[in-house]
C-alpha atoms as a PDB file:
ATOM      1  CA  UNK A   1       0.000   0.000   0.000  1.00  0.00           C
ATOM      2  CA  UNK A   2       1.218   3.439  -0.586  1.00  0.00           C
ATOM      3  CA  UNK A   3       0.743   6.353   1.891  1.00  0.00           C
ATOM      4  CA  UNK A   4       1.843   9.760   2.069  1.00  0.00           C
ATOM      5  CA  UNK A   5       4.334  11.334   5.299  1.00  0.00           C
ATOM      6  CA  UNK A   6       4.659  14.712   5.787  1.00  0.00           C
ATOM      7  CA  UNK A   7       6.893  16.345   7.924  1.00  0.00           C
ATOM      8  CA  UNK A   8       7.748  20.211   9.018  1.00  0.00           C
ATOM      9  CA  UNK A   9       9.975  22.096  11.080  1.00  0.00           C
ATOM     10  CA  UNK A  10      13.142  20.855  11.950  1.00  0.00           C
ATOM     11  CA  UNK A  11      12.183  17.531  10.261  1.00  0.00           C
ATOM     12  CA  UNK A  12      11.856  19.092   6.787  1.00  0.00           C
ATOM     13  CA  UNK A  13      14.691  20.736   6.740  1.00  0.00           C
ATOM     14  CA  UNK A  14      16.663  17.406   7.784  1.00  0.00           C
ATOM     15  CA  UNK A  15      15.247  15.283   5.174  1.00  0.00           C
ATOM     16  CA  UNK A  16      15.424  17.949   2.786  1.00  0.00           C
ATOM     17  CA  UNK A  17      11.827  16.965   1.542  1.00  0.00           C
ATOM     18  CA  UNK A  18       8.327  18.149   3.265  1.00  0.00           C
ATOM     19  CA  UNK A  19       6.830  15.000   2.035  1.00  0.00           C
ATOM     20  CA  UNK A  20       7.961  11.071   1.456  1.00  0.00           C
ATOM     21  CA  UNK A  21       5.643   8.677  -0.183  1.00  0.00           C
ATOM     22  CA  UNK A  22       6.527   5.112   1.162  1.00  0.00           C
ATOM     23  CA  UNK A  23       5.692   1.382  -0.003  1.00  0.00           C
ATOM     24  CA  UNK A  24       4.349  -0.357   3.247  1.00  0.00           C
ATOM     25  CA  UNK A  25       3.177  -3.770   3.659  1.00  0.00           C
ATOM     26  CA  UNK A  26      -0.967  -4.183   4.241  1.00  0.00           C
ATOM     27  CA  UNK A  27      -1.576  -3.530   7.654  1.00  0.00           C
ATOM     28  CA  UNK A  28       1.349  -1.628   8.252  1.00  0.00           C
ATOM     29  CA  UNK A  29       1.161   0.974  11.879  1.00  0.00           C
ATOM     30  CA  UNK A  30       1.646   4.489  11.834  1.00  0.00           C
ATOM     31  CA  UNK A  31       4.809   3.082  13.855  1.00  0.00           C
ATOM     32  CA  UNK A  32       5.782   1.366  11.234  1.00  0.00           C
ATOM     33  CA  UNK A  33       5.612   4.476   9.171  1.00  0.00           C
ATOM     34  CA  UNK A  34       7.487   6.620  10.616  1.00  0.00           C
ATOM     35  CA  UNK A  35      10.248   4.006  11.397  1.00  0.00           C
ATOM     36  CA  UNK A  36      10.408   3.757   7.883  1.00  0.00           C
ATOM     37  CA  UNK A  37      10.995   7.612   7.207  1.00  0.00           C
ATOM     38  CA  UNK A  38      13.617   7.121   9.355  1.00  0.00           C
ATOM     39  CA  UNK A  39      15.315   4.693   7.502  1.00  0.00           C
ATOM     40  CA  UNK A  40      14.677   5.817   3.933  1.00  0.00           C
ATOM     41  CA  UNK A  41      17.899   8.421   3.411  1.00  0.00           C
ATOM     42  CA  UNK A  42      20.981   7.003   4.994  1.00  0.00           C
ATOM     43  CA  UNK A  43      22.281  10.740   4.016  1.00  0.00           C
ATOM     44  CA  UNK A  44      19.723  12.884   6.140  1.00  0.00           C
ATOM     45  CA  UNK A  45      22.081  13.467   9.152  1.00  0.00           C
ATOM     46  CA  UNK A  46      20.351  13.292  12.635  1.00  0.00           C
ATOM     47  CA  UNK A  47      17.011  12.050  11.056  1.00  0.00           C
ATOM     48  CA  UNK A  48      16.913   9.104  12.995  1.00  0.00           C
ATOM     49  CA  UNK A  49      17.331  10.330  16.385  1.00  0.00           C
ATOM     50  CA  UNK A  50      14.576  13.114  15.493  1.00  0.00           C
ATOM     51  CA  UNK A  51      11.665  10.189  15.260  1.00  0.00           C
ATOM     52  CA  UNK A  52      12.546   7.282  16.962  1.00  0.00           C
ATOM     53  CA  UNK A  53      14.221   6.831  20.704  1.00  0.00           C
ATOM     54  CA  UNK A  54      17.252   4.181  21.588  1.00  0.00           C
ATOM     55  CA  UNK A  55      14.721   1.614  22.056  1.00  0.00           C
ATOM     56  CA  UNK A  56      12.829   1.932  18.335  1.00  0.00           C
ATOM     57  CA  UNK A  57      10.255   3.957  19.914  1.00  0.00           C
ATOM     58  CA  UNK A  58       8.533   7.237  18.375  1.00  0.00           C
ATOM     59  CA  UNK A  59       9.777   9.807  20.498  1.00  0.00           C
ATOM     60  CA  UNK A  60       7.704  11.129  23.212  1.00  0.00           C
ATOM     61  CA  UNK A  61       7.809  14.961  22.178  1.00  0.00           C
ATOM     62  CA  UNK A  62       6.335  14.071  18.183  1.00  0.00           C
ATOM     63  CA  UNK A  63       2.589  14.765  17.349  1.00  0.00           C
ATOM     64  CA  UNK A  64       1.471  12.163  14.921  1.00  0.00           C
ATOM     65  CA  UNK A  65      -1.825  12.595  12.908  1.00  0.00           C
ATOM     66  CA  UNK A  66      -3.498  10.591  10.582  1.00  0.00           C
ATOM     67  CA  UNK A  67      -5.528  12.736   8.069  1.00  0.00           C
ATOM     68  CA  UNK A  68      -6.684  15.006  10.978  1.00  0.00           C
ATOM     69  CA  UNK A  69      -6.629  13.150  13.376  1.00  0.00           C
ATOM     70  CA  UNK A  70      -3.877  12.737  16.558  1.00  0.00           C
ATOM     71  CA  UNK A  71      -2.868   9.204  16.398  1.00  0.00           C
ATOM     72  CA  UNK A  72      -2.402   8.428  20.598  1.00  0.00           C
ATOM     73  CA  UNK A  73      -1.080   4.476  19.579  1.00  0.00           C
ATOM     74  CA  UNK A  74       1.058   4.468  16.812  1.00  0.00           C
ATOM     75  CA  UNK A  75       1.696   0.741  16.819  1.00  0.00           C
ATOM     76  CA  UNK A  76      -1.952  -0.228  16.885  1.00  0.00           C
ATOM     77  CA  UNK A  77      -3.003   2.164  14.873  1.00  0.00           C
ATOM     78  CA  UNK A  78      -3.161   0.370  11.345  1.00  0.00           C
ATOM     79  CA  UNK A  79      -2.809   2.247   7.816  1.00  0.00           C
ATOM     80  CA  UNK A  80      -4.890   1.797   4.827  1.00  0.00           C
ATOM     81  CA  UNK A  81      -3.979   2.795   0.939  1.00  0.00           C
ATOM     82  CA  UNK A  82      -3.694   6.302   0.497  1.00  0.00           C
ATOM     83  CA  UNK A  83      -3.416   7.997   4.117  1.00  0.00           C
ATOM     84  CA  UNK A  84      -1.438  10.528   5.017  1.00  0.00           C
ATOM     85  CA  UNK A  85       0.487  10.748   7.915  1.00  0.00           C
ATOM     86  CA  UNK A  86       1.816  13.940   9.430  1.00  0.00           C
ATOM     87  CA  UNK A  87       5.022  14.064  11.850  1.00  0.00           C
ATOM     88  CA  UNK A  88       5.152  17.190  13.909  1.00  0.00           C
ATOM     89  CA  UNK A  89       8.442  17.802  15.498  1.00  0.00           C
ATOM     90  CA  UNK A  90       8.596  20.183  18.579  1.00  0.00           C
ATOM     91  CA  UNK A  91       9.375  23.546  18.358  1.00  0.00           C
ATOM     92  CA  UNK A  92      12.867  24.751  19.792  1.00  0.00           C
ATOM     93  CA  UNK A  93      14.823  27.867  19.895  1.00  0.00           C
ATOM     94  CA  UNK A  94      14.616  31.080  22.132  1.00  0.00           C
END
C-alpha cells in the first residue's frame, strides 16, 4: 500500500523533503511508518534520532496525525492505501 508522510519544522529541513511517499506492507502501523521515514535516506544526518528513541520507539515529544486526526497508539493504529500521515516535530529555539 502506498501512503503519504509529511513532515515540518526541523524535520523538513533534515530530510530535505516536506513529504515522502513510502511502499508499506498491508496492515502496516503508523509506527511502522514513521520508522520507515527514518530509515529511507541514509544521508539525512540526525534524522533518525529526530523520530525514533534508543529503544525503536517514536519519540515522546512528536505529534502524529493521521488525516486530521492525533494518532495516541502508533503501533496499533493500522494504515490503509492512500493515508497521510503527518510528523510534527517540537518547536525549539529562544
Amino acid at each position: 500500500m502506498q501512503v503519504t508522510v509529511r513532515c515540518s519544522g526541523q524535520l523538513r529541513a533534515a530530510l530535505g523533503t516536506s513529504s515522502v511517499i513510502l511502499e508499506l506492507a498491508s496492515g502496516a502501523s503508523v509506527a511502522d511508518a514513521v520508522a520507515a521515514v527514518a530509515d529511507a535516506d541514509a544521508d539525512a544526518a540526525g534524522v533518525r534520532p529526530m523520530l525514533l528513541d534508543e529503544a525503536g520507539a517514536i519519540q515522546r515529544t512528536l505529534v502524529v496525525a493521521v488525516g486530521s486526526t492525533q494518532v495516541a497508539d502508533a503501533t496499533g493504529h493500522a494504515l490503509v492505501d492512500g493515508d497521510t500521515v503527518t510528523i510534527l516535530h517540537p518547536i525549539s529555539g529562544g
